[in-house]
Protein backbone atom coordinates (compact mmCIF):
# COMPACT_ATOMS: atom_id res chain seq x y z
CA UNK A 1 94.35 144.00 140.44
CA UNK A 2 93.17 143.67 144.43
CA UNK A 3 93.37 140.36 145.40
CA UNK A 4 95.19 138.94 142.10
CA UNK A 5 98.83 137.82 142.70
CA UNK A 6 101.27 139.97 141.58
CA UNK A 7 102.48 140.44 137.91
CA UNK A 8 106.03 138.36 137.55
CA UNK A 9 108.32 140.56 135.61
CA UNK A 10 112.09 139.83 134.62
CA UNK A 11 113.98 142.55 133.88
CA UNK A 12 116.77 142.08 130.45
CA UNK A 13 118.87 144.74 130.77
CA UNK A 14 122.66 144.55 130.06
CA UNK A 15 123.54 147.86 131.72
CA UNK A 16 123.76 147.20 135.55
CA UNK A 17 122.61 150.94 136.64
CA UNK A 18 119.57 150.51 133.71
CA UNK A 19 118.61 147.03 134.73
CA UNK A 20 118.72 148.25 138.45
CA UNK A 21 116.34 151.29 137.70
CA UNK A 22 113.70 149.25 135.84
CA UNK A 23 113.63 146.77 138.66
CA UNK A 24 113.36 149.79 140.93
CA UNK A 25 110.50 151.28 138.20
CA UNK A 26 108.45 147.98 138.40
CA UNK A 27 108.83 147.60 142.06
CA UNK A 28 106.92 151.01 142.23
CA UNK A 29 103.53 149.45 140.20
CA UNK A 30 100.73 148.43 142.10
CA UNK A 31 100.28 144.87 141.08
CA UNK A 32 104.49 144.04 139.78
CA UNK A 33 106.71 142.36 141.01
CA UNK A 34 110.55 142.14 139.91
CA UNK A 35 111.58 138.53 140.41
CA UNK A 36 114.76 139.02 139.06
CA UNK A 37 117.23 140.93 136.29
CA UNK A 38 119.24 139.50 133.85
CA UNK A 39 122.49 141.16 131.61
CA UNK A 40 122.42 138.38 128.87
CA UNK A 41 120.52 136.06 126.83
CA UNK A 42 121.58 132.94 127.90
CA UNK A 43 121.20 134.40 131.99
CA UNK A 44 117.54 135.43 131.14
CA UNK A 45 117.14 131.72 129.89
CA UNK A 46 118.37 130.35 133.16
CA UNK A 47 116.13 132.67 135.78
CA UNK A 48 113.19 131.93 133.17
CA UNK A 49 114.15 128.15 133.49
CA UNK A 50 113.97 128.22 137.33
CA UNK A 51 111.34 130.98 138.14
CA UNK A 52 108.05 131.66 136.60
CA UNK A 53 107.69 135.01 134.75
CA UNK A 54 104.35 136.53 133.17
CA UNK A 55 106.36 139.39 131.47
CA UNK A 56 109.84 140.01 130.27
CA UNK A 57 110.79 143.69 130.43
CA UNK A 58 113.83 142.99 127.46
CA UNK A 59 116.62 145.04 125.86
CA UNK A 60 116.63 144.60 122.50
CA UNK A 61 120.75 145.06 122.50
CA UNK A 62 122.47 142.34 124.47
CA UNK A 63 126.21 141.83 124.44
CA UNK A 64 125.23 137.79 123.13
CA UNK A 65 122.08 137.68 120.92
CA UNK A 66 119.56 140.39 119.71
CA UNK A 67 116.71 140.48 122.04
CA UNK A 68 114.28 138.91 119.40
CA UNK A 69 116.38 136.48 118.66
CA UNK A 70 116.10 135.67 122.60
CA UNK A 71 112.13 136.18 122.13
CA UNK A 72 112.04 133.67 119.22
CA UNK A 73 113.88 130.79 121.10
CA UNK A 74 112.12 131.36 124.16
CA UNK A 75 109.03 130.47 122.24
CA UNK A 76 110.53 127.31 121.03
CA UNK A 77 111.02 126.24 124.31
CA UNK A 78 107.89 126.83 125.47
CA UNK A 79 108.27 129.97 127.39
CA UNK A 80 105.08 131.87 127.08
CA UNK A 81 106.07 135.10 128.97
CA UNK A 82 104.82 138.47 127.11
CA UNK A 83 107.41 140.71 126.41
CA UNK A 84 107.33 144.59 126.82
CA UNK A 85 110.82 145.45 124.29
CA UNK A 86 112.89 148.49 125.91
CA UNK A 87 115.07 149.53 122.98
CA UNK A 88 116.28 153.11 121.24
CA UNK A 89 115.81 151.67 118.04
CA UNK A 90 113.42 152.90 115.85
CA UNK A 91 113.63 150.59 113.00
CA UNK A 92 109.48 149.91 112.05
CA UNK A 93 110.73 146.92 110.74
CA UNK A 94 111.75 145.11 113.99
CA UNK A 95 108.55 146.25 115.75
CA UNK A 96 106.50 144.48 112.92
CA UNK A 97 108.67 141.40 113.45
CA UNK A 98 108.22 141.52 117.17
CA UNK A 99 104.22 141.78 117.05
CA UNK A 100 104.95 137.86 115.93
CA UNK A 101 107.23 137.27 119.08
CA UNK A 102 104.91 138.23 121.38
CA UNK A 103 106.12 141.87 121.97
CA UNK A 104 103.09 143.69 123.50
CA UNK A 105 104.24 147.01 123.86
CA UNK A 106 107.79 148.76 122.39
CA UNK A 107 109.47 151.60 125.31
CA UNK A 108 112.25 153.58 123.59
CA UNK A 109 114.97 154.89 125.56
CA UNK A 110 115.62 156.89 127.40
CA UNK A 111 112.08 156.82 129.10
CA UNK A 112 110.55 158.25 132.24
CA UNK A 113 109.06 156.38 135.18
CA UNK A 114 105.31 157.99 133.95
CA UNK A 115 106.41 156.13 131.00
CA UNK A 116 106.64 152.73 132.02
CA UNK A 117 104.28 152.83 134.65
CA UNK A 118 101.66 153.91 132.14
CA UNK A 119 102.64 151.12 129.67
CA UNK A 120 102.99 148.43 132.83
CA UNK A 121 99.15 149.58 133.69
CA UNK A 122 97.59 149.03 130.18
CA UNK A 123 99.49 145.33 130.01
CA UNK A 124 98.05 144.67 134.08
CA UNK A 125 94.49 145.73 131.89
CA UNK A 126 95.09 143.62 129.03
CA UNK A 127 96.38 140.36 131.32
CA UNK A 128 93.74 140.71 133.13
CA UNK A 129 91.16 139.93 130.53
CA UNK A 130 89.85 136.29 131.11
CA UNK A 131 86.56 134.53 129.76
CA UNK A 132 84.64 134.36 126.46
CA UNK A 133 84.56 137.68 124.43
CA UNK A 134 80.92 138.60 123.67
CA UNK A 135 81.59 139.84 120.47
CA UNK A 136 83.95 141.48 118.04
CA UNK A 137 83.98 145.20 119.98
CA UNK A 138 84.91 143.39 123.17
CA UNK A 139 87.74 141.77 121.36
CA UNK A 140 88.52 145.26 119.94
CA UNK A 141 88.82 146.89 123.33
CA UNK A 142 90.79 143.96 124.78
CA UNK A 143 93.27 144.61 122.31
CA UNK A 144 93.05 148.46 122.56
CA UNK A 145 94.02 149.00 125.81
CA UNK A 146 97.91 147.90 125.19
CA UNK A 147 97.75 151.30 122.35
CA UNK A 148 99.17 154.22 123.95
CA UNK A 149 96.85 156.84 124.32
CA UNK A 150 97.36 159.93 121.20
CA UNK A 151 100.27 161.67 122.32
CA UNK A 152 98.71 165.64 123.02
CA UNK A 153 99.08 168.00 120.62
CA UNK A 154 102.30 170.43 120.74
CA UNK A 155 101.92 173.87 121.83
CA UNK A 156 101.71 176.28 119.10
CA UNK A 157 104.55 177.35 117.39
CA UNK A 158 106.19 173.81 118.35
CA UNK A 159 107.30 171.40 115.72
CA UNK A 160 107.77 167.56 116.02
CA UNK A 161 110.99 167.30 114.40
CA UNK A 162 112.40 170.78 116.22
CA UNK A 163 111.41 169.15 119.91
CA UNK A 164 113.16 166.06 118.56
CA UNK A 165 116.34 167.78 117.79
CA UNK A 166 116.36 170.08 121.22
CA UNK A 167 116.18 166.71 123.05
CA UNK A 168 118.35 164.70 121.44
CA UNK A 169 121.11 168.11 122.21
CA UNK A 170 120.26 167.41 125.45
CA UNK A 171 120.00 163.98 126.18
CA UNK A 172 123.79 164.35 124.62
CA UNK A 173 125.02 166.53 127.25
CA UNK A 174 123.98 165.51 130.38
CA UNK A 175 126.07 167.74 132.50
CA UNK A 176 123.04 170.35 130.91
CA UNK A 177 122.81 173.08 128.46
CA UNK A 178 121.14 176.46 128.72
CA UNK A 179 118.88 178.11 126.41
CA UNK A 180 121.62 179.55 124.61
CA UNK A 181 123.82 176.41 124.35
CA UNK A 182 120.38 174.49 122.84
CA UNK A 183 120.19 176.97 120.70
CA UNK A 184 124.20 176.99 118.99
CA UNK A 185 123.64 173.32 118.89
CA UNK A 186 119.97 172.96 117.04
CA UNK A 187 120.47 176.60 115.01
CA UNK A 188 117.16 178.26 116.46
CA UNK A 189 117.06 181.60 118.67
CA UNK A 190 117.61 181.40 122.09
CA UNK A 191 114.29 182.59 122.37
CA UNK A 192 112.49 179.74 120.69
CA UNK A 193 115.46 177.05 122.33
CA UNK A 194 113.69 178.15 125.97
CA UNK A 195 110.32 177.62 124.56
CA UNK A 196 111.14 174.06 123.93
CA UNK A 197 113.37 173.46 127.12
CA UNK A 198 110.30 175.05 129.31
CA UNK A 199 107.92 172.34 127.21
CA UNK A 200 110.06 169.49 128.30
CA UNK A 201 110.05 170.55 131.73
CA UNK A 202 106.41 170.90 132.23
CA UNK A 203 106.55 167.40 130.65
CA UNK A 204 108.61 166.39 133.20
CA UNK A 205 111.42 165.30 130.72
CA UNK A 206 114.13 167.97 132.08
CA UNK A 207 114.70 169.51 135.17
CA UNK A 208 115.97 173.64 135.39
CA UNK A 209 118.47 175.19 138.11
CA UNK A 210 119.97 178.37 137.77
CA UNK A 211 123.31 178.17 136.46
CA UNK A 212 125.43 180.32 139.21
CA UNK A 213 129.35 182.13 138.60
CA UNK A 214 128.38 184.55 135.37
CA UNK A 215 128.44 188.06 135.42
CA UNK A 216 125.13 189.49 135.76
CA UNK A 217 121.68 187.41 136.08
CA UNK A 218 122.21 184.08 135.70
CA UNK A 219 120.97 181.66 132.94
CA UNK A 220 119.24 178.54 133.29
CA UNK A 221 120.62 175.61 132.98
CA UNK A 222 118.50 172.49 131.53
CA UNK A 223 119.09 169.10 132.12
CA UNK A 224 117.90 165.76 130.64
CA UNK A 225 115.67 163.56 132.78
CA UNK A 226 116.63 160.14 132.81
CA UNK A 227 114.25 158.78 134.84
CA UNK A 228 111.06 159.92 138.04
């Protein structure tokens, strides 16, 4: 990217502190820059009607139209921005139909900075890519670099679907949970809840501090990471 101007992105966020850290998140890319945020629909449509954008970094849930919607009548008026779709929905369905929009890459909430920056990195890769393709494997890797590497393989003992429910217990309580709590609200041993806590925070997806005014040693407490 030394030497190219700057990747254009315009951040669709309706929630103000969201829409401020994902300006903040692209601002910390080499090669991004943030040109401007938007809460709605019809705001994105004016900034995109007065300032050039190479990416849209959209919501898929804004207070006035679904963010495909947006997508699909940006394209009818000749807005070519790519989009990068920051949603929590998981429907396969709507990522199928925004392949056709010109959604590059899908970011479910909540998500870490690693997260984006990792996704912002393969799209710098993939926008990068200029000229005549020498043949179909160069075509191939173009097109490969906007896949997500495999996510690594959970540590033994750890189940997909047993991580899933320990994080959604804690992305529920954000004032934290220890071990214990995790493990009332998932129905697993405290023993195997603190497994899965200390995964997430070697992931770097909670933080721990030592929950202080108990009798005796004090426990853990574990709390979601929304963001760093």
């Amino acid at each position: 990217m030394t030497g190219s101007p700057p990747i254009r992105v315009l951040v669709v966020e309706d929630d103000p502190v969201a829409a401020d850290a994902h300006v903040m998140y692209v601002g910390r890319v080499p090669g991004f820059v943030a040109v401007g945020k938007a809460h709605t629909g019809a705001e994105a449509r004016r900034v995109l009607d007065r300032t050039p954008v190479d990416l849209l970094l959209l919501d898929l849930h804004l207070p006035d139209v679904h963010g495909l919607q947006l997508a699909r009548s940006l394209r009818a008026a000749g807005h070519h921005a790519d989009v990068i779709a920051v949603t929590s929905a998981r429907d396969l369905a709507v990522v199928r139909e925004g392949v056709s929009l010109g959604v590059v890459q899908y970011v479910l909430k909540p998500f870490t900075f690693a997260t984006l920056r990792d996704r912002l990195a393969r799209y710098a890769e993939f926008h990068a890519a200029a000229g005549e393709a020498s043949g179909q494997d160069e075509v191939d890797r173009a097109l490969a670099v906007l896949r997500a590497p495999t996510p690594a393989a959970l540590p033994k003992g750890l189940s997909g679907p047993t991580l899933e429910r320990v994080t959604v217990a804690l992305r529920d309580r954000p004032d934290g949970l220890t071990a214990t709590g995790v493990a009332e609200a998932v129905g697993i041993s405290r023993i195997t809840a603190r497994r899965y806590l200390e995964h997430l925070v070697d992931a770097g997806r909670a933080a721990r501090s030592p929950q202080y005014g108990t009798v005796g040693r004090p426990e853990l407490q574990y709390r979601w990471v929304t963001g760093g």
